[in-house]
PDB file of N, CA and C in Angstrom:
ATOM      1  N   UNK A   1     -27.453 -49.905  -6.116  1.00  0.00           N
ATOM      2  CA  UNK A   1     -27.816 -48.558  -6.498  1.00  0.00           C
ATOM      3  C   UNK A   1     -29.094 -48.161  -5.782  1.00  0.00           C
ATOM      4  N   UNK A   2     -28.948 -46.660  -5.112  1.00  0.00           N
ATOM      5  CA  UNK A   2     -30.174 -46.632  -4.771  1.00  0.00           C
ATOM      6  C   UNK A   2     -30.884 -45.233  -5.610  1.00  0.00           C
ATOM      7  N   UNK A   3     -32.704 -45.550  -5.638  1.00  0.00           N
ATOM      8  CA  UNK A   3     -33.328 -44.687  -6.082  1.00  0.00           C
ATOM      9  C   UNK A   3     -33.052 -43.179  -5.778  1.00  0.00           C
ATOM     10  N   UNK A   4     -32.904 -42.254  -6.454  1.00  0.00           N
ATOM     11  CA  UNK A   4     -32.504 -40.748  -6.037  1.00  0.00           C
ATOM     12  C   UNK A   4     -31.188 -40.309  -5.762  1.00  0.00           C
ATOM     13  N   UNK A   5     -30.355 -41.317  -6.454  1.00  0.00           N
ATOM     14  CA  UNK A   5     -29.066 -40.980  -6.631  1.00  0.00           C
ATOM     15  C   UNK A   5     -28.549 -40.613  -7.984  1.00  0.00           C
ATOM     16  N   UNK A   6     -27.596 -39.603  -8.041  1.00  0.00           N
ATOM     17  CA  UNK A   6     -27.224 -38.634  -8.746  1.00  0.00           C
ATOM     18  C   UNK A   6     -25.546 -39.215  -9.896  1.00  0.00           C
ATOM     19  N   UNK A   7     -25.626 -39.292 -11.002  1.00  0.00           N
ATOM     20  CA  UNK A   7     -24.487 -40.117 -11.228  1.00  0.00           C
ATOM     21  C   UNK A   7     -24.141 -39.319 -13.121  1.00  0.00           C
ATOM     22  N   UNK A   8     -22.843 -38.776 -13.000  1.00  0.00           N
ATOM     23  CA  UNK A   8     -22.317 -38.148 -14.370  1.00  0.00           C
ATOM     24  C   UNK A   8     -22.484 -39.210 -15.643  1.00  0.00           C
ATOM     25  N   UNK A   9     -22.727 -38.619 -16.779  1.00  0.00           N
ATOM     26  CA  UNK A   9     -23.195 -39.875 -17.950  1.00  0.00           C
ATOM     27  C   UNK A   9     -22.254 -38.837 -18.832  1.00  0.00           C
ATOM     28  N   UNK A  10     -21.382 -39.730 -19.735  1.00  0.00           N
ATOM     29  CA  UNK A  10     -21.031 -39.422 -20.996  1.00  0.00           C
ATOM     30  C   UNK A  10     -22.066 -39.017 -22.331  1.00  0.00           C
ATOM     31  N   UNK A  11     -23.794 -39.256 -22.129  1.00  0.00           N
ATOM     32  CA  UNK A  11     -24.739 -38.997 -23.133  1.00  0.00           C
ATOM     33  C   UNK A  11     -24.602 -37.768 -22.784  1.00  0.00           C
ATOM     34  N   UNK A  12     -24.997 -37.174 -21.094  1.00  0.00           N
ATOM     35  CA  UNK A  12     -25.746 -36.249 -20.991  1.00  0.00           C
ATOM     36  C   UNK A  12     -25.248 -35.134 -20.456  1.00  0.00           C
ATOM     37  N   UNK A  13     -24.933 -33.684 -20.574  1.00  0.00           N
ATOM     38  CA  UNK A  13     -23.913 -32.944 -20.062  1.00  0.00           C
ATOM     39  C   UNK A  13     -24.530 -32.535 -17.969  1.00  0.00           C
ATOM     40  N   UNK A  14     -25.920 -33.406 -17.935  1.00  0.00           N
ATOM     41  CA  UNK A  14     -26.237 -32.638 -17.191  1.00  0.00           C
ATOM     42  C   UNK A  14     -26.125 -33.811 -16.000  1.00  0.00           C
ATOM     43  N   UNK A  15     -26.372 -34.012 -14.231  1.00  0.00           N
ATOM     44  CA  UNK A  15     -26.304 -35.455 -13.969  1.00  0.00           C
ATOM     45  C   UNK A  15     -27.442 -36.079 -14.238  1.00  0.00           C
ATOM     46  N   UNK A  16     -27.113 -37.448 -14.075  1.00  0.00           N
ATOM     47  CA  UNK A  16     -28.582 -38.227 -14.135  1.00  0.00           C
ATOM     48  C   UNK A  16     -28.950 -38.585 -13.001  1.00  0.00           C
ATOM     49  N   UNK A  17     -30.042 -38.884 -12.346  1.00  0.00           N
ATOM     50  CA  UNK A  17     -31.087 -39.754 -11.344  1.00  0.00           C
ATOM     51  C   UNK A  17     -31.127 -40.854 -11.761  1.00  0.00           C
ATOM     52  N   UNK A  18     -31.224 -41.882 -10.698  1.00  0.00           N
ATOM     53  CA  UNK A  18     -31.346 -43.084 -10.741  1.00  0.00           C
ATOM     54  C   UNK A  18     -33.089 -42.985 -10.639  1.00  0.00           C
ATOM     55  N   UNK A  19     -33.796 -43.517 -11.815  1.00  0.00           N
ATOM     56  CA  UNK A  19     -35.185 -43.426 -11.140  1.00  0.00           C
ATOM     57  C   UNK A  19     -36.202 -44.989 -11.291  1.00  0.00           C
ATOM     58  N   UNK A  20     -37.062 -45.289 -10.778  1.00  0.00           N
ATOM     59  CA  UNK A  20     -38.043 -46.429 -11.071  1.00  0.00           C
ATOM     60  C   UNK A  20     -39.182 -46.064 -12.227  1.00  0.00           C
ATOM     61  N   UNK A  21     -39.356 -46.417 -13.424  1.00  0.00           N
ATOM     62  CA  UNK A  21     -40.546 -46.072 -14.222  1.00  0.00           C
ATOM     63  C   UNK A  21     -41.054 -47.139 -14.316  1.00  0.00           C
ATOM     64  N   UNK A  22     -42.490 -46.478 -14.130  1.00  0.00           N
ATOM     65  CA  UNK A  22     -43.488 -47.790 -13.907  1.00  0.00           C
ATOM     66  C   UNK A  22     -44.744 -47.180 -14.965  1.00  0.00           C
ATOM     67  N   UNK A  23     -45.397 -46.222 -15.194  1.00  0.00           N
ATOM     68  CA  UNK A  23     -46.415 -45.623 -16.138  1.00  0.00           C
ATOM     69  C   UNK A  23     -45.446 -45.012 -17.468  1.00  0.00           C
ATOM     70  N   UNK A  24     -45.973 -44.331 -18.109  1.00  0.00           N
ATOM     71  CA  UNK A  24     -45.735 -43.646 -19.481  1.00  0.00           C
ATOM     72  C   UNK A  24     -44.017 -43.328 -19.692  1.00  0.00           C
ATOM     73  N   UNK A  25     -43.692 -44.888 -19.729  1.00  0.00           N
ATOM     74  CA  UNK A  25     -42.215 -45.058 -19.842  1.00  0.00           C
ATOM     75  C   UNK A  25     -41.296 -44.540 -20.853  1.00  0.00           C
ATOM     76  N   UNK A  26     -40.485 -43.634 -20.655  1.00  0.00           N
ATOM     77  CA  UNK A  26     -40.145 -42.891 -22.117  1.00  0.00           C
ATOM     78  C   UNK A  26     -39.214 -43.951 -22.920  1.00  0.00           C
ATOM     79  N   UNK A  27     -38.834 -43.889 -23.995  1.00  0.00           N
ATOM     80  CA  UNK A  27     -37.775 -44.547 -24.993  1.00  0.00           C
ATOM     81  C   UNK A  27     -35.920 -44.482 -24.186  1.00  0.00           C
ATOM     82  N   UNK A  28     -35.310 -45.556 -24.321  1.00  0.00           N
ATOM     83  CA  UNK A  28     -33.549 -45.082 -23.882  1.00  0.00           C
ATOM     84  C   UNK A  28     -33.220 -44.420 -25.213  1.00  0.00           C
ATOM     85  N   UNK A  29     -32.517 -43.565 -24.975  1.00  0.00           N
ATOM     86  CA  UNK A  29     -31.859 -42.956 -25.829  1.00  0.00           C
ATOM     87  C   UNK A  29     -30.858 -43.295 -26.758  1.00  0.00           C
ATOM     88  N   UNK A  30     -29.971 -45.179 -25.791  1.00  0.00           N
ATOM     89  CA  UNK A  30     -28.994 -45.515 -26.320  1.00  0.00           C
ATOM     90  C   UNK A  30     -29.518 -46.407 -27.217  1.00  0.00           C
ATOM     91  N   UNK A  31     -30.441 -47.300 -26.704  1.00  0.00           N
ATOM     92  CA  UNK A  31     -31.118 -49.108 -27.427  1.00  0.00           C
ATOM     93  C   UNK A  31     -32.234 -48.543 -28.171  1.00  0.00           C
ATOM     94  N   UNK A  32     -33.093 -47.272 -27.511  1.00  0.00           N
ATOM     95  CA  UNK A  32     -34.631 -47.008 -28.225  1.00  0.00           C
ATOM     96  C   UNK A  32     -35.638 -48.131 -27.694  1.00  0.00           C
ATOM     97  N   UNK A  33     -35.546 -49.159 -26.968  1.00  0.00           N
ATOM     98  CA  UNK A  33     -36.830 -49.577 -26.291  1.00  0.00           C
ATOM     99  C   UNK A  33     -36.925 -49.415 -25.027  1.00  0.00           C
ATOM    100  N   UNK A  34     -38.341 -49.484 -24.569  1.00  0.00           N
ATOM    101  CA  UNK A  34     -39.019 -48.504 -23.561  1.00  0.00           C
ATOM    102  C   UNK A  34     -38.317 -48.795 -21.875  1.00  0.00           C
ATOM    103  N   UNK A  35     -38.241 -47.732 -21.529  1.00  0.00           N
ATOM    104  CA  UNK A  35     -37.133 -47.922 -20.059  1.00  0.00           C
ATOM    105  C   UNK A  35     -38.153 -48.095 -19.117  1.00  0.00           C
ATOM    106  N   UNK A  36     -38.710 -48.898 -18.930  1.00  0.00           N
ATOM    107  CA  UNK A  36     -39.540 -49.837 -17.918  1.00  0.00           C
ATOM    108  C   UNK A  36     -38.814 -50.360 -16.733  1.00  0.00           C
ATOM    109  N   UNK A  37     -38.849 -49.923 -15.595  1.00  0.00           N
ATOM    110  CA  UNK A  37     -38.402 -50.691 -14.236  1.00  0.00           C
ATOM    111  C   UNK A  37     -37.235 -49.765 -14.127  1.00  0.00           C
ATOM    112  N   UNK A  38     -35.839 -49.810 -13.761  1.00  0.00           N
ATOM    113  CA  UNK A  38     -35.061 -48.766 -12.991  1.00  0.00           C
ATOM    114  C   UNK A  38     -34.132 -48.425 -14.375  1.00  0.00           C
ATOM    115  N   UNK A  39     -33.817 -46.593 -14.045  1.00  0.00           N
ATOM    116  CA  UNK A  39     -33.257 -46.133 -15.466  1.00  0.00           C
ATOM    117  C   UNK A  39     -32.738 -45.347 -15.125  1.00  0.00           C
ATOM    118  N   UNK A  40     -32.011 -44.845 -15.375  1.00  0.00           N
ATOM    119  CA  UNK A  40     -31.619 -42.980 -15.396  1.00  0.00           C
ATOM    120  C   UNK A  40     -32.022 -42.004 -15.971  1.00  0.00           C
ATOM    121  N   UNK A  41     -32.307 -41.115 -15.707  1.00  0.00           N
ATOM    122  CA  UNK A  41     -33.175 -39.979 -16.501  1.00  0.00           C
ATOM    123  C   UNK A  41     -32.334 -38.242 -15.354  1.00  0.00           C
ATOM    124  N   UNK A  42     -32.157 -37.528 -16.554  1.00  0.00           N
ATOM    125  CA  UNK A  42     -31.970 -36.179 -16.564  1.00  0.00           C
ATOM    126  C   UNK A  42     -33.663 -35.407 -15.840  1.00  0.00           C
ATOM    127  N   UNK A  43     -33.333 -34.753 -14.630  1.00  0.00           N
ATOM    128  CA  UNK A  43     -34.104 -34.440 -14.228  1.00  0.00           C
ATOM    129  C   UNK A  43     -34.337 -32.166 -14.676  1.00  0.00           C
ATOM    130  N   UNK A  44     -33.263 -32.040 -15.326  1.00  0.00           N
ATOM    131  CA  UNK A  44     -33.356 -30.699 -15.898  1.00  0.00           C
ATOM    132  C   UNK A  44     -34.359 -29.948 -16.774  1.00  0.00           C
ATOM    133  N   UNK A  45     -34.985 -29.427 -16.733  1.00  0.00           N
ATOM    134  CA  UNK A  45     -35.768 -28.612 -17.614  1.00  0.00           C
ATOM    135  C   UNK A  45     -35.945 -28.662 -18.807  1.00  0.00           C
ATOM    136  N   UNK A  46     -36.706 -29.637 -19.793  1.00  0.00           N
ATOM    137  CA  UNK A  46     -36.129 -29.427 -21.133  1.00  0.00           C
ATOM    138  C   UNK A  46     -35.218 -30.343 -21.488  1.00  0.00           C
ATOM    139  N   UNK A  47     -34.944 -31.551 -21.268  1.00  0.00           N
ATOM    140  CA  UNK A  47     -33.811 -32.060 -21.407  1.00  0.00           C
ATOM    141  C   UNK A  47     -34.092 -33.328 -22.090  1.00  0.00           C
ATOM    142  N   UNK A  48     -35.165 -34.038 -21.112  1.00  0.00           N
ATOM    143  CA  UNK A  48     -35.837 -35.153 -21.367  1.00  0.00           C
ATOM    144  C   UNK A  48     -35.228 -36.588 -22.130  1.00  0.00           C
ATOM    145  N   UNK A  49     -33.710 -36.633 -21.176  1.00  0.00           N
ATOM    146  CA  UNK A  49     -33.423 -38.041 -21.314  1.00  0.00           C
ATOM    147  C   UNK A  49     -33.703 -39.066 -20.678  1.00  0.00           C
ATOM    148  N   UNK A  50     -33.666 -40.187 -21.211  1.00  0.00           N
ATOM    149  CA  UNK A  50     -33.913 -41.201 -20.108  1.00  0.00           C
ATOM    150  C   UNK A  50     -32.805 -42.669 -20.914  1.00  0.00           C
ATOM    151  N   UNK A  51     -32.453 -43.110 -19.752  1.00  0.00           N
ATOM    152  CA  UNK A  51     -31.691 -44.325 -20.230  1.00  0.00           C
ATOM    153  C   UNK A  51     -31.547 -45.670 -19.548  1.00  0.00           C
ATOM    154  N   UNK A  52     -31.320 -46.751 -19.959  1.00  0.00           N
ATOM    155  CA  UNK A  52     -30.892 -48.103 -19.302  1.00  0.00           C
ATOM    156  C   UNK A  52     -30.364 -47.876 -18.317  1.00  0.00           C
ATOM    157  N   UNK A  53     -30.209 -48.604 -17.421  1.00  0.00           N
ATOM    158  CA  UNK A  53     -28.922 -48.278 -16.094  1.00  0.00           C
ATOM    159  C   UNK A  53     -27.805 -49.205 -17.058  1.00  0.00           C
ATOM    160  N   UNK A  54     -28.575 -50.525 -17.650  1.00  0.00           N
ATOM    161  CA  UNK A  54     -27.275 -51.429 -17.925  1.00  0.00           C
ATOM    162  C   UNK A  54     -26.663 -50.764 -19.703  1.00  0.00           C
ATOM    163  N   UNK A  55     -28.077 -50.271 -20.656  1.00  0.00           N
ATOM    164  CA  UNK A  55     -26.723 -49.187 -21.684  1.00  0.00           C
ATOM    165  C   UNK A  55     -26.261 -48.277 -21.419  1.00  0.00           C
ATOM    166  N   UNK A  56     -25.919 -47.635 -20.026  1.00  0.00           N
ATOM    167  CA  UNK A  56     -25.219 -46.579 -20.001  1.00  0.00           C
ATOM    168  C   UNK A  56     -24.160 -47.081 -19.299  1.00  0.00           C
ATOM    169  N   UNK A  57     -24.421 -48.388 -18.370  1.00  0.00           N
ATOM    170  CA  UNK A  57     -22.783 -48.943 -17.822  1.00  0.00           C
ATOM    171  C   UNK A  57     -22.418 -49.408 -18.910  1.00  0.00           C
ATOM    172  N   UNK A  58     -22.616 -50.170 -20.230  1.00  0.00           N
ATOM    173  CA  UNK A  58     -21.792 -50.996 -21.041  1.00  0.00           C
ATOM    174  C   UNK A  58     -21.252 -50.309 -21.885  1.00  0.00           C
ATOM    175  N   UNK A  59     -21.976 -48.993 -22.143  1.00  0.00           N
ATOM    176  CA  UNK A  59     -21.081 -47.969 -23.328  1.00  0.00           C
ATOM    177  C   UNK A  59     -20.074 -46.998 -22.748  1.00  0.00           C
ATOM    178  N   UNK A  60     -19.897 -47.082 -21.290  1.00  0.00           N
ATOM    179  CA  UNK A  60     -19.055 -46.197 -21.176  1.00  0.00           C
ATOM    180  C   UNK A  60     -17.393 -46.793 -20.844  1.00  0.00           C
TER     181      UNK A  60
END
């Protein structure tokens, strides 16, 4: 997977980014602990998801 790639999620109606978080790591949405190191996150306005790369491959 690479960083800045764009990928449809069953959480989120909008796509997600593949991104690296390294500072003020938000919560996953699916597990609730902190998405530290590579995640997906909704880059839309207002939206403010962020998720596992590996709970969003295992729940779907």
């Amino acid at each position: 997977m690479k960083f800045g790639n764009r990928f449809k999620s069953y959480y989120d109606k909008h796509p997600l980014t593949i991104v690296k978080n390294i500072w003020n790591c938000p919560p996953c949405k699916v597990c609730g602990e902190v998405c530290n190191g590579q995640a997906l996150e909704c880059k839309e306005s207002g939206c403010n998801f962020t998720v596992h790369c590996y709970c969003n491959w295992s729940l779907e």
